[in-house]
Each structure stands twice: as structure tokens, then as C-alpha cells.
C-alpha atoms as a PDB file:
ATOM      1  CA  UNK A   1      84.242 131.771  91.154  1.00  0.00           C
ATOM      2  CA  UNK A   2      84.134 128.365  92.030  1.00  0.00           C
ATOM      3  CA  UNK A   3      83.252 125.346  90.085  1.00  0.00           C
ATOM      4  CA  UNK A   4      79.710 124.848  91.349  1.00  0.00           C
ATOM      5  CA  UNK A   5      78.968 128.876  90.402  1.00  0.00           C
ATOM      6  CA  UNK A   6      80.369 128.787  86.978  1.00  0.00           C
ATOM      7  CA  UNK A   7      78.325 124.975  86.209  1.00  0.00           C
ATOM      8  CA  UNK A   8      75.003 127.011  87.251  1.00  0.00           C
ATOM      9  CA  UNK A   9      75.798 129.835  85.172  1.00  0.00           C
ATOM     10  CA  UNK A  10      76.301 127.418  82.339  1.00  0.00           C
ATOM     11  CA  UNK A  11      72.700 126.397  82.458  1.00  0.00           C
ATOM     12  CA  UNK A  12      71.702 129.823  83.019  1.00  0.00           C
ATOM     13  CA  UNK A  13      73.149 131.007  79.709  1.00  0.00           C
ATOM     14  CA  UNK A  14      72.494 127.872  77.852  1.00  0.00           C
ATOM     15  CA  UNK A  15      68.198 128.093  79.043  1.00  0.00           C
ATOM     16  CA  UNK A  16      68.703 131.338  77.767  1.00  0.00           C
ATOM     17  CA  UNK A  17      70.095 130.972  74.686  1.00  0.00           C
ATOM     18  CA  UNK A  18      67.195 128.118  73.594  1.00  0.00           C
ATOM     19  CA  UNK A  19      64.381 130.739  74.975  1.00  0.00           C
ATOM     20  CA  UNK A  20      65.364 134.615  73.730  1.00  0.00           C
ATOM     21  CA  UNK A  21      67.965 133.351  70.696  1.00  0.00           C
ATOM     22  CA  UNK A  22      70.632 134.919  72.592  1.00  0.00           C
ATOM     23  CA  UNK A  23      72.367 134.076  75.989  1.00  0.00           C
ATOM     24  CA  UNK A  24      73.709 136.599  78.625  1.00  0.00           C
ATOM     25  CA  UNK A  25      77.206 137.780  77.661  1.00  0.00           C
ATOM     26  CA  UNK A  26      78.339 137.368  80.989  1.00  0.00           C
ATOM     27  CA  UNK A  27      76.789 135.705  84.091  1.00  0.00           C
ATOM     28  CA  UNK A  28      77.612 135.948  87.616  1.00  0.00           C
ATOM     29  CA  UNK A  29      75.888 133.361  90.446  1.00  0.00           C
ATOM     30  CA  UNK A  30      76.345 133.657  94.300  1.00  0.00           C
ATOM     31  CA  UNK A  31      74.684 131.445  96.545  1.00  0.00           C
ATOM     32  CA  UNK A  32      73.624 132.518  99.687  1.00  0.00           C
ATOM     33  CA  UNK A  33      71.903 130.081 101.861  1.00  0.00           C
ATOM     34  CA  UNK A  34      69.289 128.337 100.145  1.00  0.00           C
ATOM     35  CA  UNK A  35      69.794 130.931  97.061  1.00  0.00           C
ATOM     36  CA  UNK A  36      71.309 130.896  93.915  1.00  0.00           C
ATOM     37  CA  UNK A  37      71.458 135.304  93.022  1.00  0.00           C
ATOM     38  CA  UNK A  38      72.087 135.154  89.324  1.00  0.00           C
ATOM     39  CA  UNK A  39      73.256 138.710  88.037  1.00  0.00           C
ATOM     40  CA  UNK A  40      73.452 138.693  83.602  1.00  0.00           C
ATOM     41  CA  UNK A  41      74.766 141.477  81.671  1.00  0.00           C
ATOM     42  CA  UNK A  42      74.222 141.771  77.809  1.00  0.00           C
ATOM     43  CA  UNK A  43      70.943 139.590  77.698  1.00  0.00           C
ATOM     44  CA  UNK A  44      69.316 141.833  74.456  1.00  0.00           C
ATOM     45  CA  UNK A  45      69.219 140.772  71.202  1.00  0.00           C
ATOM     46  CA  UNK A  46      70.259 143.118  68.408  1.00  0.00           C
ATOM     47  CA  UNK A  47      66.392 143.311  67.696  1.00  0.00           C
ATOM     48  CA  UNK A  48      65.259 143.490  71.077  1.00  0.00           C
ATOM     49  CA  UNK A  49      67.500 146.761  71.302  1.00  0.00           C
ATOM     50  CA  UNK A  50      65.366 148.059  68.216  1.00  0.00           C
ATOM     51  CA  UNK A  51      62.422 147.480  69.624  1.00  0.00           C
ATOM     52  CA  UNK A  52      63.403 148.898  73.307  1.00  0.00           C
ATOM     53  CA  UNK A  53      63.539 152.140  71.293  1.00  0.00           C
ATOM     54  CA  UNK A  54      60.725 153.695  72.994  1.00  0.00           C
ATOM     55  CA  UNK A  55      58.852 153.266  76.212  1.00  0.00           C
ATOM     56  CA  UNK A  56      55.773 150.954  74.930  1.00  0.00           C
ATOM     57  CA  UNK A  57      58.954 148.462  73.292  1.00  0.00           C
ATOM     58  CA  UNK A  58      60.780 148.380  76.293  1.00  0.00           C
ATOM     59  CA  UNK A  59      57.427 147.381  78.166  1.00  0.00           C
ATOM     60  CA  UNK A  60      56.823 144.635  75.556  1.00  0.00           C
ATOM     61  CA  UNK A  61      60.930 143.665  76.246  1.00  0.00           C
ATOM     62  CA  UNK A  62      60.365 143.325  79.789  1.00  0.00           C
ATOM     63  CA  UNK A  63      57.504 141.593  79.887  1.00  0.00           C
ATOM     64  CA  UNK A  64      58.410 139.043  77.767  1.00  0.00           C
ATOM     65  CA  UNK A  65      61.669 139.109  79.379  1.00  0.00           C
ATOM     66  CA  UNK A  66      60.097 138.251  83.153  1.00  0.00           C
ATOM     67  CA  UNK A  67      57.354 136.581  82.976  1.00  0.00           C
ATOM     68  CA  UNK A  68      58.023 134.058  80.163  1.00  0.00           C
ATOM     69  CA  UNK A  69      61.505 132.886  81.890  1.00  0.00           C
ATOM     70  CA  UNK A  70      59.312 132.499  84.922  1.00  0.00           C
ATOM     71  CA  UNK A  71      56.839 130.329  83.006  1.00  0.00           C
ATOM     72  CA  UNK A  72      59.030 128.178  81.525  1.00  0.00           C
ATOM     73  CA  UNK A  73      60.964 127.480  84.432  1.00  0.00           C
ATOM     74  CA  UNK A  74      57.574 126.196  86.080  1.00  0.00           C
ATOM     75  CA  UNK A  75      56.816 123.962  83.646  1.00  0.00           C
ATOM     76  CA  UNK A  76      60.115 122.545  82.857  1.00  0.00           C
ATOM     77  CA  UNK A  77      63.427 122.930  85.255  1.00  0.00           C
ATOM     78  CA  UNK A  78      66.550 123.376  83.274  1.00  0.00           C
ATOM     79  CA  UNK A  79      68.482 119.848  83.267  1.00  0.00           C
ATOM     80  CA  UNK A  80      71.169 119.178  85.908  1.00  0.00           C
ATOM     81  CA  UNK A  81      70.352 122.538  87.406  1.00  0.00           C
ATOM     82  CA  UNK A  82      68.714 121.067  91.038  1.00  0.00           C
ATOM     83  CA  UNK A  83      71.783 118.878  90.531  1.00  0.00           C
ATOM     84  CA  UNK A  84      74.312 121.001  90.879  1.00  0.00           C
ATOM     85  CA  UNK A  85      72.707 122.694  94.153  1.00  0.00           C
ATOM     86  CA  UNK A  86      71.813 119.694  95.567  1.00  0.00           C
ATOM     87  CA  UNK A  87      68.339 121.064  96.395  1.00  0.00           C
ATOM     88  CA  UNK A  88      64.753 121.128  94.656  1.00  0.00           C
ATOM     89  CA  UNK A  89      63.563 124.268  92.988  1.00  0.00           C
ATOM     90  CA  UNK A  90      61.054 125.621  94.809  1.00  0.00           C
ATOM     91  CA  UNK A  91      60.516 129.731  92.949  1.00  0.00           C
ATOM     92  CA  UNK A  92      61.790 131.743  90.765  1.00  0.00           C
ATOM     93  CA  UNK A  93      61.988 135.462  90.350  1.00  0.00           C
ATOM     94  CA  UNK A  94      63.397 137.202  88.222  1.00  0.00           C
ATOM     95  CA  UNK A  95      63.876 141.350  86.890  1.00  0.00           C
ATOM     96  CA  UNK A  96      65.118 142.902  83.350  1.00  0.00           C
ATOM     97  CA  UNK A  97      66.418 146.540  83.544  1.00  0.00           C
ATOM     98  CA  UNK A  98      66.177 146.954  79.951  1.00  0.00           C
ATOM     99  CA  UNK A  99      67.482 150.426  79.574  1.00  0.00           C
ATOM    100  CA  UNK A 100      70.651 148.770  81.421  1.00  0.00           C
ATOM    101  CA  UNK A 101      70.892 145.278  79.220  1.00  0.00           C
ATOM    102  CA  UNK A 102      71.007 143.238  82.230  1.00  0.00           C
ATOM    103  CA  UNK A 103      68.755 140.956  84.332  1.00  0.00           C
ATOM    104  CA  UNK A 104      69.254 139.438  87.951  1.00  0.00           C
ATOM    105  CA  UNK A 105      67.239 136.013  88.896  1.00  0.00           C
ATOM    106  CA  UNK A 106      66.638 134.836  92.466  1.00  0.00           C
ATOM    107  CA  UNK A 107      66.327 131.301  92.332  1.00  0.00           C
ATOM    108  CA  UNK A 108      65.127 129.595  95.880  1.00  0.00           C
ATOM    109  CA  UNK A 109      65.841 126.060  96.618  1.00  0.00           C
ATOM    110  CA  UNK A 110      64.555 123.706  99.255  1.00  0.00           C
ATOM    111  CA  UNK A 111      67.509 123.561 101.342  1.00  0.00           C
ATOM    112  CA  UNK A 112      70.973 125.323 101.845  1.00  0.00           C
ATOM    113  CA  UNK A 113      73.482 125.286  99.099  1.00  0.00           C
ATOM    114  CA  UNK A 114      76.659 124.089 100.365  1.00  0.00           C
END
């Protein structure tokens, strides 16, 4: 991983932490074209894994999970972030698997990451 993937990640895990309490355990960002495919494994917290107990937690868990990450990253873009790419943010999207304690993010940028 080079030095430009594991900067990104950084933000990834520090946004993260200050949002859910917890950051991803481990993080993993390729960029492909004008992509940044961010893949993070151990994202629950201890009581998020309570709650995922049954179906209507994990629901709750996702949602909050999804669309929150998506709404904060509209109204505020992580500092340094576009930085690093070279490139403005132009959408997120993003997907929890709960039952798996991971989450992947598709961030697209304005131009090509080089």
C-alpha cells in the first residue's frame, strides 16, 4: 500500500472514530480512476454488536451506519481528504454488512487519482 492509500485510510478511520465512537480496525483504499474503494473490517462497537442481536437491531445498525456517514460527509468533507487525491468530492456511497462487521465506501472525485 502506498503512501497516498494508507494517508486516506487515516482520515477514513479517524472520521470514523469522531462519528460511531469507534474506528474500523483495519482499512483498505484502492483507487481506481477517479475512485477511492474503501473496504473496513471491524467497524461495530461492542454495543452496536448487542444491539445487532436480532433483525429489527441490525436494521437500526445499518441505517445509522449508511445514511448518517453519507450525511455528514455532505455537509462537511473530512479535512485534507480532497487533498490527498488531488480532486473535489463529488458523492459518496457507502454499504454496512452488519452480520459481517465490515463496510465498503465508494468515494467519487472530480478527476482521476494519480
Amino acid at each position: 500500500m502506498g503512501k497516498k492509500e494508507t494517508a486516506f485510510n487515516d482520515i477514513v478511520r479517524k472520521m470514523r472514530k469522531e462519528i460511531f465512537g469507534k474506528g474500523p480496525e483495519r482499512v483498505f483504499t484502492h483507487f481506481v480512476d477517479n475512485m477511492a474503494i474503501t473496504t473496513m473490517y471491524g467497524i461495530l462497537t461492542p454495543t452496536e454488536k448487542f444491539i445487532a442481536q436480532s433483525q429489527e437491531g441490525k436494521k437500526v445498525i445499518h441505517t445509522a451506519r449508511t445514511e448518517m456517514i453519507r450525511d455528514i460527509y455532505k455537509q462537511k468533507i473530512p479535512e485534507g481528504m480532497e487533498e490527498i487525491v488531488g480532486s473535489k468530492l463529488l458523492h459518496l456511497f457507502s454499504d454496512a454488512k452488519i452480520e459481517e462487521d465490515m463496510a465498503v465506501s465508494v468515494f467519487i472525485f472530480e478527476k482521476t487519482i494519480e
